[in-house]
Protein backbone atom coordinates (compact mmCIF):
# COMPACT_ATOMS: atom_id res chain seq x y z
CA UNK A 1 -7.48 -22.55 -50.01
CA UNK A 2 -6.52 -25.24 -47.26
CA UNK A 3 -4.26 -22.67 -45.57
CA UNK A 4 -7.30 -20.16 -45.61
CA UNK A 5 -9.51 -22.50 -43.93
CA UNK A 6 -6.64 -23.87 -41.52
CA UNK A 7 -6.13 -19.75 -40.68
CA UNK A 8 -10.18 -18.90 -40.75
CA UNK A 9 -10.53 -21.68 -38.16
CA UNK A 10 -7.87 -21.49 -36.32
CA UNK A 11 -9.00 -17.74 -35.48
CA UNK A 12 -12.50 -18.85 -34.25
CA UNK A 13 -11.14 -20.79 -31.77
CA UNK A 14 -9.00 -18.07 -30.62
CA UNK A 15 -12.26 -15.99 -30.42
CA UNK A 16 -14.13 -18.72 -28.60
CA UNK A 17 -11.14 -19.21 -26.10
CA UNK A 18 -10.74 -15.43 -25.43
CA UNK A 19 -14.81 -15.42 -25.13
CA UNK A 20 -14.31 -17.77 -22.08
CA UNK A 21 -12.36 -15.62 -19.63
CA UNK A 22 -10.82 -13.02 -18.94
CA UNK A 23 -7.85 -14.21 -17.41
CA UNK A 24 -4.20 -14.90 -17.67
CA UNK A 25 -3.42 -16.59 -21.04
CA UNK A 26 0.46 -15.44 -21.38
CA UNK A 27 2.13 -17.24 -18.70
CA UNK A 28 1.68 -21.07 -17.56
CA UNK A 29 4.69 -21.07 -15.11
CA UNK A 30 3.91 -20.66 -10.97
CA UNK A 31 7.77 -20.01 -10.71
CA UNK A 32 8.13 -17.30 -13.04
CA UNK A 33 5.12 -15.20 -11.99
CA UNK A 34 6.60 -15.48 -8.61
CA UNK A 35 9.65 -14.14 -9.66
CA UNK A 36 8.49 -11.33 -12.25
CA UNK A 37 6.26 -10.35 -9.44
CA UNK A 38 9.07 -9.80 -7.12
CA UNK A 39 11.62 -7.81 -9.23
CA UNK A 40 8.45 -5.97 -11.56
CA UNK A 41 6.22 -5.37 -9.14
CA UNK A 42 7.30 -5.53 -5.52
CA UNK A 43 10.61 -3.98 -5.46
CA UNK A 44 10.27 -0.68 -4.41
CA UNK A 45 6.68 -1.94 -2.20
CA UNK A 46 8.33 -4.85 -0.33
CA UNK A 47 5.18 -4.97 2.27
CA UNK A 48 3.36 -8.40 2.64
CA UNK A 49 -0.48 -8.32 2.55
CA UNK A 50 -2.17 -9.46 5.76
CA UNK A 51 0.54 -8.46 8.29
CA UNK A 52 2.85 -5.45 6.52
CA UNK A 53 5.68 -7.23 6.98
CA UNK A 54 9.05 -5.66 5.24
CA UNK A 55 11.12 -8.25 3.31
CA UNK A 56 13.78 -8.00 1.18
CA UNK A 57 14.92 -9.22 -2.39
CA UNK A 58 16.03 -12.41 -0.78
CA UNK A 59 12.91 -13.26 0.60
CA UNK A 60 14.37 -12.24 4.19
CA UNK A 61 11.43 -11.32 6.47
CA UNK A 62 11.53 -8.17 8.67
CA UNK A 63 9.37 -9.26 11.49
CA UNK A 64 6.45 -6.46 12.28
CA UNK A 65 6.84 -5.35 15.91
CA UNK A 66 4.84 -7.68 18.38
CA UNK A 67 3.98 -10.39 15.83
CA UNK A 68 4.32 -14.29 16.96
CA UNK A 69 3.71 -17.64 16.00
CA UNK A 70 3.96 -20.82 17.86
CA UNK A 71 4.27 -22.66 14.47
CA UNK A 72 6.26 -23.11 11.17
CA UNK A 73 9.23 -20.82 12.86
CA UNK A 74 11.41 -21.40 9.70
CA UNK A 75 9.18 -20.10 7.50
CA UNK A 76 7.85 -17.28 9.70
CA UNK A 77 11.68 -15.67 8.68
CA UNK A 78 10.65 -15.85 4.72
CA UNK A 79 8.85 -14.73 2.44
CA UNK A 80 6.52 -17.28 0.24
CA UNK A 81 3.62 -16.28 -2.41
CA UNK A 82 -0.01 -16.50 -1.58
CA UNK A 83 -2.79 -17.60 -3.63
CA UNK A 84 -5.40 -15.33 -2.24
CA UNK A 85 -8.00 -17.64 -3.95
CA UNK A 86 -6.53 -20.73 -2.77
CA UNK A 87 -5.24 -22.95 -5.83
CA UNK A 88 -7.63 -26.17 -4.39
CA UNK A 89 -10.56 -23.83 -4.00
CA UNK A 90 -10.08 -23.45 -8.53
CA UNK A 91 -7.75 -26.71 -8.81
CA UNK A 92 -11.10 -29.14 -8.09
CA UNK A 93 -12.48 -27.93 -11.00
CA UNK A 94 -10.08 -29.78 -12.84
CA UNK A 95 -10.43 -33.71 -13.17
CA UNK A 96 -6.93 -34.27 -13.29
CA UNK A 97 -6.93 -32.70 -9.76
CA UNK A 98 -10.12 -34.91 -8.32
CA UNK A 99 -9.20 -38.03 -10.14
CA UNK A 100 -5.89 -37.90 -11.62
CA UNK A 101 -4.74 -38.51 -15.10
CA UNK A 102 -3.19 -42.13 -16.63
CA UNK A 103 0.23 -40.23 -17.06
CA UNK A 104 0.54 -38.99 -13.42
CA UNK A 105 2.49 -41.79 -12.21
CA UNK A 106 5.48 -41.16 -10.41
CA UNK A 107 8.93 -42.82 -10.81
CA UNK A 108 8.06 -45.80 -8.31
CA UNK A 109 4.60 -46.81 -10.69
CA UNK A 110 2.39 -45.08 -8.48
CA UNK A 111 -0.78 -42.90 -9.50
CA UNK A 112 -0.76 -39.53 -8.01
CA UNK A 113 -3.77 -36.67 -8.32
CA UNK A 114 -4.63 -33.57 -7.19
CA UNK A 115 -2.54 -30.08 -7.47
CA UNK A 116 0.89 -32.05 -8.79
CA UNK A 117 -1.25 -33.99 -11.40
CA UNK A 118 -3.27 -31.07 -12.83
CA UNK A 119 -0.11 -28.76 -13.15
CA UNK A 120 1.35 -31.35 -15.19
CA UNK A 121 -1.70 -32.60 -17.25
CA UNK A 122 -3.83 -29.12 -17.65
CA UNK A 123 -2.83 -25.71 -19.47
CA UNK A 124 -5.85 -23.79 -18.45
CA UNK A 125 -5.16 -25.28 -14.80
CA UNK A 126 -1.28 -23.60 -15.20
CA UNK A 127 -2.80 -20.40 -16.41
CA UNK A 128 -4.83 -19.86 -13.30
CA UNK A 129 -2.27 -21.37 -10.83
CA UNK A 130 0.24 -18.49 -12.34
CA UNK A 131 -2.19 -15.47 -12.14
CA UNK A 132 -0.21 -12.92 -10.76
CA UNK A 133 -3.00 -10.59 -9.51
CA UNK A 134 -4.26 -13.40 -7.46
CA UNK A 135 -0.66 -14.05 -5.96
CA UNK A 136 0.31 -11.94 -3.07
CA UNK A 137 3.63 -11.73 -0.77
CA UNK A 138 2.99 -13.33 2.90
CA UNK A 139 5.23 -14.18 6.39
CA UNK A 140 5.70 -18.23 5.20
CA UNK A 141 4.24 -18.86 8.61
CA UNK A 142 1.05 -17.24 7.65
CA UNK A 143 0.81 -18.87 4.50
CA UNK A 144 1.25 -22.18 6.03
CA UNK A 145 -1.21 -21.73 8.70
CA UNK A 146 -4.15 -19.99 6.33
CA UNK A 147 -3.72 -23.20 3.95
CA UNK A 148 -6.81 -23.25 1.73
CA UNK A 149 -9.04 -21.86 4.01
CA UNK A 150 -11.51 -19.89 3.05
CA UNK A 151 -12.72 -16.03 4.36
CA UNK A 152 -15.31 -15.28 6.91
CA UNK A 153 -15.72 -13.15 10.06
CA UNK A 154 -14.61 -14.69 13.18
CA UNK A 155 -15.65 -12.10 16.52
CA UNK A 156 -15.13 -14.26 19.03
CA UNK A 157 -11.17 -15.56 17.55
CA UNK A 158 -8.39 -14.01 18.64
CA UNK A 159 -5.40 -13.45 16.56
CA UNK A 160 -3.18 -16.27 15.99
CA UNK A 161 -0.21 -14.14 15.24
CA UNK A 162 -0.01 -11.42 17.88
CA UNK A 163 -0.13 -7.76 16.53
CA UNK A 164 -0.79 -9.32 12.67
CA UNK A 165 -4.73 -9.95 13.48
CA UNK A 166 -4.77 -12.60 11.01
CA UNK A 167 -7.46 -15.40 13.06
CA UNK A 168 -7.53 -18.62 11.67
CA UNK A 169 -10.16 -21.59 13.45
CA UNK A 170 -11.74 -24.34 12.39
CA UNK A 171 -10.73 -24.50 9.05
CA UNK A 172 -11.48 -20.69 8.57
CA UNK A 173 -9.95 -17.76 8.71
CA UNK A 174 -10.65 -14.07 9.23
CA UNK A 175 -7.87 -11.58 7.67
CA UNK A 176 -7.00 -7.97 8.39
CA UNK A 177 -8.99 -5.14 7.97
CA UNK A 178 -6.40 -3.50 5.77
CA UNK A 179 -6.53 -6.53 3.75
CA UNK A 180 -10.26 -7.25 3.05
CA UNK A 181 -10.65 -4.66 0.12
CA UNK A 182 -7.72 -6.19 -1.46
CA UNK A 183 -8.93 -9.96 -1.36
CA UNK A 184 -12.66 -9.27 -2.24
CA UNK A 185 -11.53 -7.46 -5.56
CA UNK A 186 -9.22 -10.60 -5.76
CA UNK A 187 -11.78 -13.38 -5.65
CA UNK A 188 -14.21 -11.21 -7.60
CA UNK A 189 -11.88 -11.00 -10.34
CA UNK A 190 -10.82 -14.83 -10.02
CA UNK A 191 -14.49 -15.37 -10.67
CA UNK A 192 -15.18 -12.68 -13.39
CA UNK A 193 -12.21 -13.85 -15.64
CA UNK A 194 -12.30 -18.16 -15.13
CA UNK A 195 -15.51 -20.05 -16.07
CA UNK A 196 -14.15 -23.08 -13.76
CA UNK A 197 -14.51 -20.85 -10.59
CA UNK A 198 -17.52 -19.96 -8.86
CA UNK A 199 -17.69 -18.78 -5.02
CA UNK A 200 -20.18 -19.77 -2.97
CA UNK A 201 -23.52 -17.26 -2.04
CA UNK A 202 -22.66 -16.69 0.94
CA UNK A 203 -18.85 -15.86 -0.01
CA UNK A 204 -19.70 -14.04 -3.17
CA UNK A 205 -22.10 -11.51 -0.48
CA UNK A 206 -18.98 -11.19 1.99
CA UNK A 207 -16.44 -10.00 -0.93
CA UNK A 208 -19.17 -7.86 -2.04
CA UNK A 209 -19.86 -6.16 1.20
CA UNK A 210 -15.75 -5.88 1.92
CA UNK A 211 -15.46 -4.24 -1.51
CA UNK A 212 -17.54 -1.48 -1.07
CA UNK A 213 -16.71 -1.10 3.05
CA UNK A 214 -12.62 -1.10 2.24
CA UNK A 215 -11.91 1.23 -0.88
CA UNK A 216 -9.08 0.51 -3.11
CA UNK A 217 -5.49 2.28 -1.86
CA UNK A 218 -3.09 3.96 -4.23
CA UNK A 219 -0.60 1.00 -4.08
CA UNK A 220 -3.56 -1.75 -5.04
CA UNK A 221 -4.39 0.47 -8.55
CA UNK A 222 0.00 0.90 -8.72
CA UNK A 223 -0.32 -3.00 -8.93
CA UNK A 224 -2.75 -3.99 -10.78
CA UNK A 225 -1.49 -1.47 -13.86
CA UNK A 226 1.84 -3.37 -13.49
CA UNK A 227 0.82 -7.00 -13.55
CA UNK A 228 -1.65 -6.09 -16.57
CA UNK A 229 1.60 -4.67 -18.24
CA UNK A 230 3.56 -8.03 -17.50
CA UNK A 231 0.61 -10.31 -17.73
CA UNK A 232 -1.36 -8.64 -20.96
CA UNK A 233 -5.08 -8.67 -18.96
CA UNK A 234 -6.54 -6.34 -16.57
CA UNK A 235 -8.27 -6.81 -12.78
CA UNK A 236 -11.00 -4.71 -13.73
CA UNK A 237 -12.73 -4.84 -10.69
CA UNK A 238 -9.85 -3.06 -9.17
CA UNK A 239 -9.68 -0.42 -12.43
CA UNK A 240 -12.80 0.56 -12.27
CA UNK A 241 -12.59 1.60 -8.54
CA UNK A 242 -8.98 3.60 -9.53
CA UNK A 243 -11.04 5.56 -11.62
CA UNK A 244 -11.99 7.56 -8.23
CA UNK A 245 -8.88 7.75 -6.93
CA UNK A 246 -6.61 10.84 -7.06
């Protein structure tokens, strides 16, 4: 009878939990989802998202013709993975990320917070942070200079990396037209499947209008179908728009 009751409750939390999102719930670690991505998912599409760069199972960056940076020149030459949704933009949510936790203290006694602290204190933080279909490949240098910034249209910025027209000022940043589809039906999803993550109005109306104005491509639904094979949930913001495409 105890087991029964241990069992009957144990499944209503599993219910409850599963009510809550719709997100990843299979795999907590940053590192593997970076690498399943790459030898799953990536390895016969080996194109980064904002600039089309090639690269190569080593992470080796073929640099797009007429593409520059003035900055981060090491990692302009490899590969990294991009949160889309930036992990701060999610990772504030979490108290263990805006005030720390009593057993993030390093080796020298001294209190650390933020991203380090809730990958170590929080699951459901670990579970977001290794979302593969918000993790996309990127020139390091492009990464680096994005940081957490979030979207918006900038006119009157030029392109801070030559031929990639990837604009980035005052702590914003402005991606690609080939791009924009992509990352709306990325932070749509982000938002559909985690209860912790809400965009702003005014962001929410900008992924909505560069979801409808950039259609999904054959290689987004190719993608999505594989990371919900590896990852056990769906994007089904993406799905649904495969359904029209032959």
């Amino acid at each position: 009878m105890i087991n029964f009751r241990i069992a009957f409750y144990f499944s209503l939390s599993l219910i409850s939990f599963s009510s809550l999102a719709d997100g990843n719930i299979t795999n907590d670690s940053f590192n593997k989802a970076k690498k399943m991505l790459e030898k799953h998912v990536y390895h016969d599409n080996r194109l980064t998202i904002y600039c089309g760069a090639k690269f190569d199972a080593k992470k080796n960056i073929e640099m797009p013709a007429g593409f520059v940076t003035t900055t981060h020149l090491k990692r302009s030459k490899k590969v990294e993975w991009e949160h889309v949704v930036p992990a701060e933009n999610f990772g504030r949510a979490f108290s263990e990320w805006r005030n720390g936790h009593q057993e993030c203290v390093d080796s020298k006694g001294k209190a650390f917070k933020g991203r380090k602290c809730a990958e170590k204190m929080n699951t459901e933080y670990r579970y977001m942070q290794a979302d593969m279909h918000n993790l996309f490949p990127a020139i390091g240098a492009v990464n680096a200079l994005r940081s957490n910034y979030n979207f918006t249209m900038l006119p009157s910025v030029k392109s801070d990396f030559g031929s990639c027209d990837m604009r980035i000022d005052h702590k914003k940043s402005q991606p690609p037209e080939s791009s924009r589809g992509t990352i709306a039906r990325t932070y749509i999803y982000m938002e559909q499947s985690y209860p912790k993550y809400k965009m702003s109005k005014q962001q929410r109306q900008l992924m909505a209008a560069w979801d409808k104005q950039y259609p999904v491509s054959k290689w987004e639904c190719k993608r999505a179908k594989r990371i919900e094979k590896l990852q056990g949930n769906a994007n089904e913001e993406v799905n649904s728009s495969c359904l029209y495409v032959h």
